[in-house]
N, C-alpha and C. Protein backbone atom coordinates (compact mmCIF):
# COMPACT_ATOMS: atom_id res chain seq x y z
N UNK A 1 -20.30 -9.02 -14.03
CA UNK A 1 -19.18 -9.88 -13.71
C UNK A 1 -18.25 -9.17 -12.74
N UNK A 2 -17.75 -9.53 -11.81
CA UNK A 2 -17.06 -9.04 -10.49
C UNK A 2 -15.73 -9.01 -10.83
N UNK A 3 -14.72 -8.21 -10.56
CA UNK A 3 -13.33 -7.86 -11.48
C UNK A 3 -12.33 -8.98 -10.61
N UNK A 4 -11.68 -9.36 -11.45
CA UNK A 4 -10.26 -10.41 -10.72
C UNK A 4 -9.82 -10.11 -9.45
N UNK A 5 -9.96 -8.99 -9.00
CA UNK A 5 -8.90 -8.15 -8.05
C UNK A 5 -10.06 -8.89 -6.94
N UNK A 6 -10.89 -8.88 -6.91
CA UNK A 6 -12.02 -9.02 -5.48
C UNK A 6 -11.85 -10.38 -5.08
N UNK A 7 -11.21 -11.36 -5.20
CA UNK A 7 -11.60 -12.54 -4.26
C UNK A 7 -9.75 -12.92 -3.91
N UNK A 8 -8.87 -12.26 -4.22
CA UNK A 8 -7.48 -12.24 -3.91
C UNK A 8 -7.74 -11.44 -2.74
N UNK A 9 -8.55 -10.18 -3.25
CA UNK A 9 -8.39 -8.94 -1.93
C UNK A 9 -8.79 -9.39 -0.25
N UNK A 10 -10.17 -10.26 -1.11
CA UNK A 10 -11.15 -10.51 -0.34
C UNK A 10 -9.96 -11.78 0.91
N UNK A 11 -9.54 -12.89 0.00
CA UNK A 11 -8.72 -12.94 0.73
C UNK A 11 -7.21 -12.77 1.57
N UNK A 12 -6.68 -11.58 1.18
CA UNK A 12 -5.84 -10.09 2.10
C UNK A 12 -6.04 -9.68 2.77
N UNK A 13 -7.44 -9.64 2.97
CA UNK A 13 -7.94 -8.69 4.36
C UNK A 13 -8.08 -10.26 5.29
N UNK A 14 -8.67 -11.05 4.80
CA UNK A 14 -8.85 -12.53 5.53
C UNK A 14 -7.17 -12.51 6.47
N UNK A 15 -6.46 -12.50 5.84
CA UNK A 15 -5.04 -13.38 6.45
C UNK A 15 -4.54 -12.22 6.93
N UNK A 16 -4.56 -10.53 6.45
CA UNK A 16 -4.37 -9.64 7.51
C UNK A 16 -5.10 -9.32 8.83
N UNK A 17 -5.87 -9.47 8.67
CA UNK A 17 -6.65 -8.84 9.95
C UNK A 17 -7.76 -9.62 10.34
N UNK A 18 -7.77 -11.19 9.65
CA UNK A 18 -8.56 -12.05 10.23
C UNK A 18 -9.89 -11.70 9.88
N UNK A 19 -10.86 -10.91 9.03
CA UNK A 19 -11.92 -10.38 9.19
C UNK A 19 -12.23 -11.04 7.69
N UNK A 20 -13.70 -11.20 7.40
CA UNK A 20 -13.66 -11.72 6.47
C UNK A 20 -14.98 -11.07 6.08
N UNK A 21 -15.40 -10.88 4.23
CA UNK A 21 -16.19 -9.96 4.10
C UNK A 21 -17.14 -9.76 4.33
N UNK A 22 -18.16 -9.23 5.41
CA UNK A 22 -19.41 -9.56 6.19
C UNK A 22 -20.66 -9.60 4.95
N UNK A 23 -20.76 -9.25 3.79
CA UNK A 23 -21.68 -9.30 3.38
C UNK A 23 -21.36 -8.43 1.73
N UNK A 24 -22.80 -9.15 0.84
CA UNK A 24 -22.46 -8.80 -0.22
C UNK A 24 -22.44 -7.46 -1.02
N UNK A 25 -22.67 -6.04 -0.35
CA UNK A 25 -22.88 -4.94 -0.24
C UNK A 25 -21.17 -4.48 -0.02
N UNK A 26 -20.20 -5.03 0.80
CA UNK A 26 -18.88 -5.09 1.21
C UNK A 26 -18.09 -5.73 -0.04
N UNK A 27 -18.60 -6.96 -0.83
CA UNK A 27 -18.19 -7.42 -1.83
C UNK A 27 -18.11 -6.37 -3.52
N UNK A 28 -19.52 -6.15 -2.86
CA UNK A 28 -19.45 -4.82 -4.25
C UNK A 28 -19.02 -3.54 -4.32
N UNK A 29 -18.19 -3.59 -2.91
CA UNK A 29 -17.12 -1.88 -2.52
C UNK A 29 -16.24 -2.54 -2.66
N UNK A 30 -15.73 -3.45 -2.90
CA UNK A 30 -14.21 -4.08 -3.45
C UNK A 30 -14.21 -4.31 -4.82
N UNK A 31 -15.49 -4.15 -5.28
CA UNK A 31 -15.28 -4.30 -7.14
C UNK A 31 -15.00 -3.13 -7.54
N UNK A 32 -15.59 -1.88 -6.92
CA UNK A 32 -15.52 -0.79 -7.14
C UNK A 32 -14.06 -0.31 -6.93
N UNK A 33 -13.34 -0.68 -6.50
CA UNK A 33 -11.87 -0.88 -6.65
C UNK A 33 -10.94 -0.69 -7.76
N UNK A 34 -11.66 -1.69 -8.16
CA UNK A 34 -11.17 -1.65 -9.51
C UNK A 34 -11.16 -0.55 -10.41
N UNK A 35 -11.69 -0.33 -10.36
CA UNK A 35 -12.16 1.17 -11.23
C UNK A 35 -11.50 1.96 -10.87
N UNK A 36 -11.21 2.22 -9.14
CA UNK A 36 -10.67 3.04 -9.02
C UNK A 36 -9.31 3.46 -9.26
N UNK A 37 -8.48 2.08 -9.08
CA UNK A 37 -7.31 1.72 -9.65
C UNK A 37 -6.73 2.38 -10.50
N UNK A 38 -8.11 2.14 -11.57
CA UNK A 38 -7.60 1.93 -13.15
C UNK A 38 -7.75 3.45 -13.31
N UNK A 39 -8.47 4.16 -12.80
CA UNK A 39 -8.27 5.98 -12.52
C UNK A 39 -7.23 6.18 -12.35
N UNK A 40 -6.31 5.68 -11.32
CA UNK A 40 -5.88 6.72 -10.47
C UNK A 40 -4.28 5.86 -11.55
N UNK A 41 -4.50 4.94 -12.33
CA UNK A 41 -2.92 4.21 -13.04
C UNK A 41 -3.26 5.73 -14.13
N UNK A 42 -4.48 6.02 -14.59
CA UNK A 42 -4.17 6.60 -15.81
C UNK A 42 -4.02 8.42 -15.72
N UNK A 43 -3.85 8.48 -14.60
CA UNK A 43 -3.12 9.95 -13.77
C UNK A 43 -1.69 9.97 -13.42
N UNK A 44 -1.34 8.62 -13.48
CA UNK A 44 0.36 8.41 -13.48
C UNK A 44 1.00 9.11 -14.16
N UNK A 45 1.87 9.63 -14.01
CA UNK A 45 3.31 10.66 -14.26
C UNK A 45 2.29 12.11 -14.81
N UNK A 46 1.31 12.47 -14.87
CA UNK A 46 0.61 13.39 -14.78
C UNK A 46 0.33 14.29 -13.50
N UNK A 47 0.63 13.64 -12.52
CA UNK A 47 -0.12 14.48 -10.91
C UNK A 47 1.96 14.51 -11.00
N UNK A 48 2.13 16.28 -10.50
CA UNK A 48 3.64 16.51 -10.10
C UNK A 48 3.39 17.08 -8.94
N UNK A 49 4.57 17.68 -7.62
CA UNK A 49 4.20 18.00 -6.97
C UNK A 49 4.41 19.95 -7.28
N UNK A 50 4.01 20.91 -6.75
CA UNK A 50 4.05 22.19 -7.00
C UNK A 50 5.81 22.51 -6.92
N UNK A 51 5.60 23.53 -7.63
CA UNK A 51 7.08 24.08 -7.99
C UNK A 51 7.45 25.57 -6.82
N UNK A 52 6.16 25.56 -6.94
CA UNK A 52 5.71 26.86 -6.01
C UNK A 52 5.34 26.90 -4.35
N UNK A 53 5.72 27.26 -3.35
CA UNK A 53 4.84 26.71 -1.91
C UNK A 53 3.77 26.56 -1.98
N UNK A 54 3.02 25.57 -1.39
CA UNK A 54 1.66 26.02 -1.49
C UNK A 54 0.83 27.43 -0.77
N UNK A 55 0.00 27.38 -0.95
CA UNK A 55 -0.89 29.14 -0.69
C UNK A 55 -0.50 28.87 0.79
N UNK A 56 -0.29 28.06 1.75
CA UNK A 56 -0.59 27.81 3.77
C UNK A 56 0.58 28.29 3.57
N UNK A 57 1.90 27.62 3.05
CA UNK A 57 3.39 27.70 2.99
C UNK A 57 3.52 28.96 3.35
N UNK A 58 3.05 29.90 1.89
CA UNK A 58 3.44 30.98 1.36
C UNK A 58 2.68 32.04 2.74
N UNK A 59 1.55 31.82 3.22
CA UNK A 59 0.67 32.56 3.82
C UNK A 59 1.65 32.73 5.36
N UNK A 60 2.13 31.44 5.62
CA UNK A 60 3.44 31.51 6.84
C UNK A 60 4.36 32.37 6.70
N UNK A 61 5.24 32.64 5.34
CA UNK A 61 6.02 32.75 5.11
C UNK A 61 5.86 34.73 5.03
N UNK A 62 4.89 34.60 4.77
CA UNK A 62 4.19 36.11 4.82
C UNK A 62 4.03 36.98 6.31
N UNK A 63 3.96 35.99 6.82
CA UNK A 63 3.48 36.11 8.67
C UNK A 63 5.16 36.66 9.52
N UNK A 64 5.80 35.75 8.78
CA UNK A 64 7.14 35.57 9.85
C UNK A 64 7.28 36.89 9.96
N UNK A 65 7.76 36.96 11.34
CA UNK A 65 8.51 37.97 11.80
C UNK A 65 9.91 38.74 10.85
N UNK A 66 10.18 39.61 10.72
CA UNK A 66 11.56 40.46 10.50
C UNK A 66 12.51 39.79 10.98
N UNK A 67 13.94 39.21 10.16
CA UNK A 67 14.96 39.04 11.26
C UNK A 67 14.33 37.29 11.63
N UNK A 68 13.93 36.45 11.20
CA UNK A 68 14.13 35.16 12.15
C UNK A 68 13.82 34.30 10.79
């Protein structure tokens, strides 16, 4: 059974960008959607951002010159 979200989406991309879903291989990367969604809701207030620079930050910060 194909999830609710795919024939609203299906038509979003229709009325944005005029394109409409070429085929049913395209239909079943928009179900897969769903799923992904529902991943990425149940990582909510779990993903923070670092407290720390990251390692590039820190690796700059290591580099700088004396004095600037």
């Amino acid at each position: 059974m194909e999830p609710d979200l795919v024939v609203p989406t299906m038509e979003a991309i229709r009325r944005w960008s005029g394109v409409a879903v070429p085929n049913a291989a395209a239909r079943h990367g928009l179900a897969d959607h769903a799923a992904l969604i529902a991943e990425l809701e149940a990582l909510r207030g779990s993903m923070v951002f670092e407290e720390e620079p990251s390692h590039f930050e820190a690796a700059l910060r290591a580099c700088k010159e004396p004095g600037q």
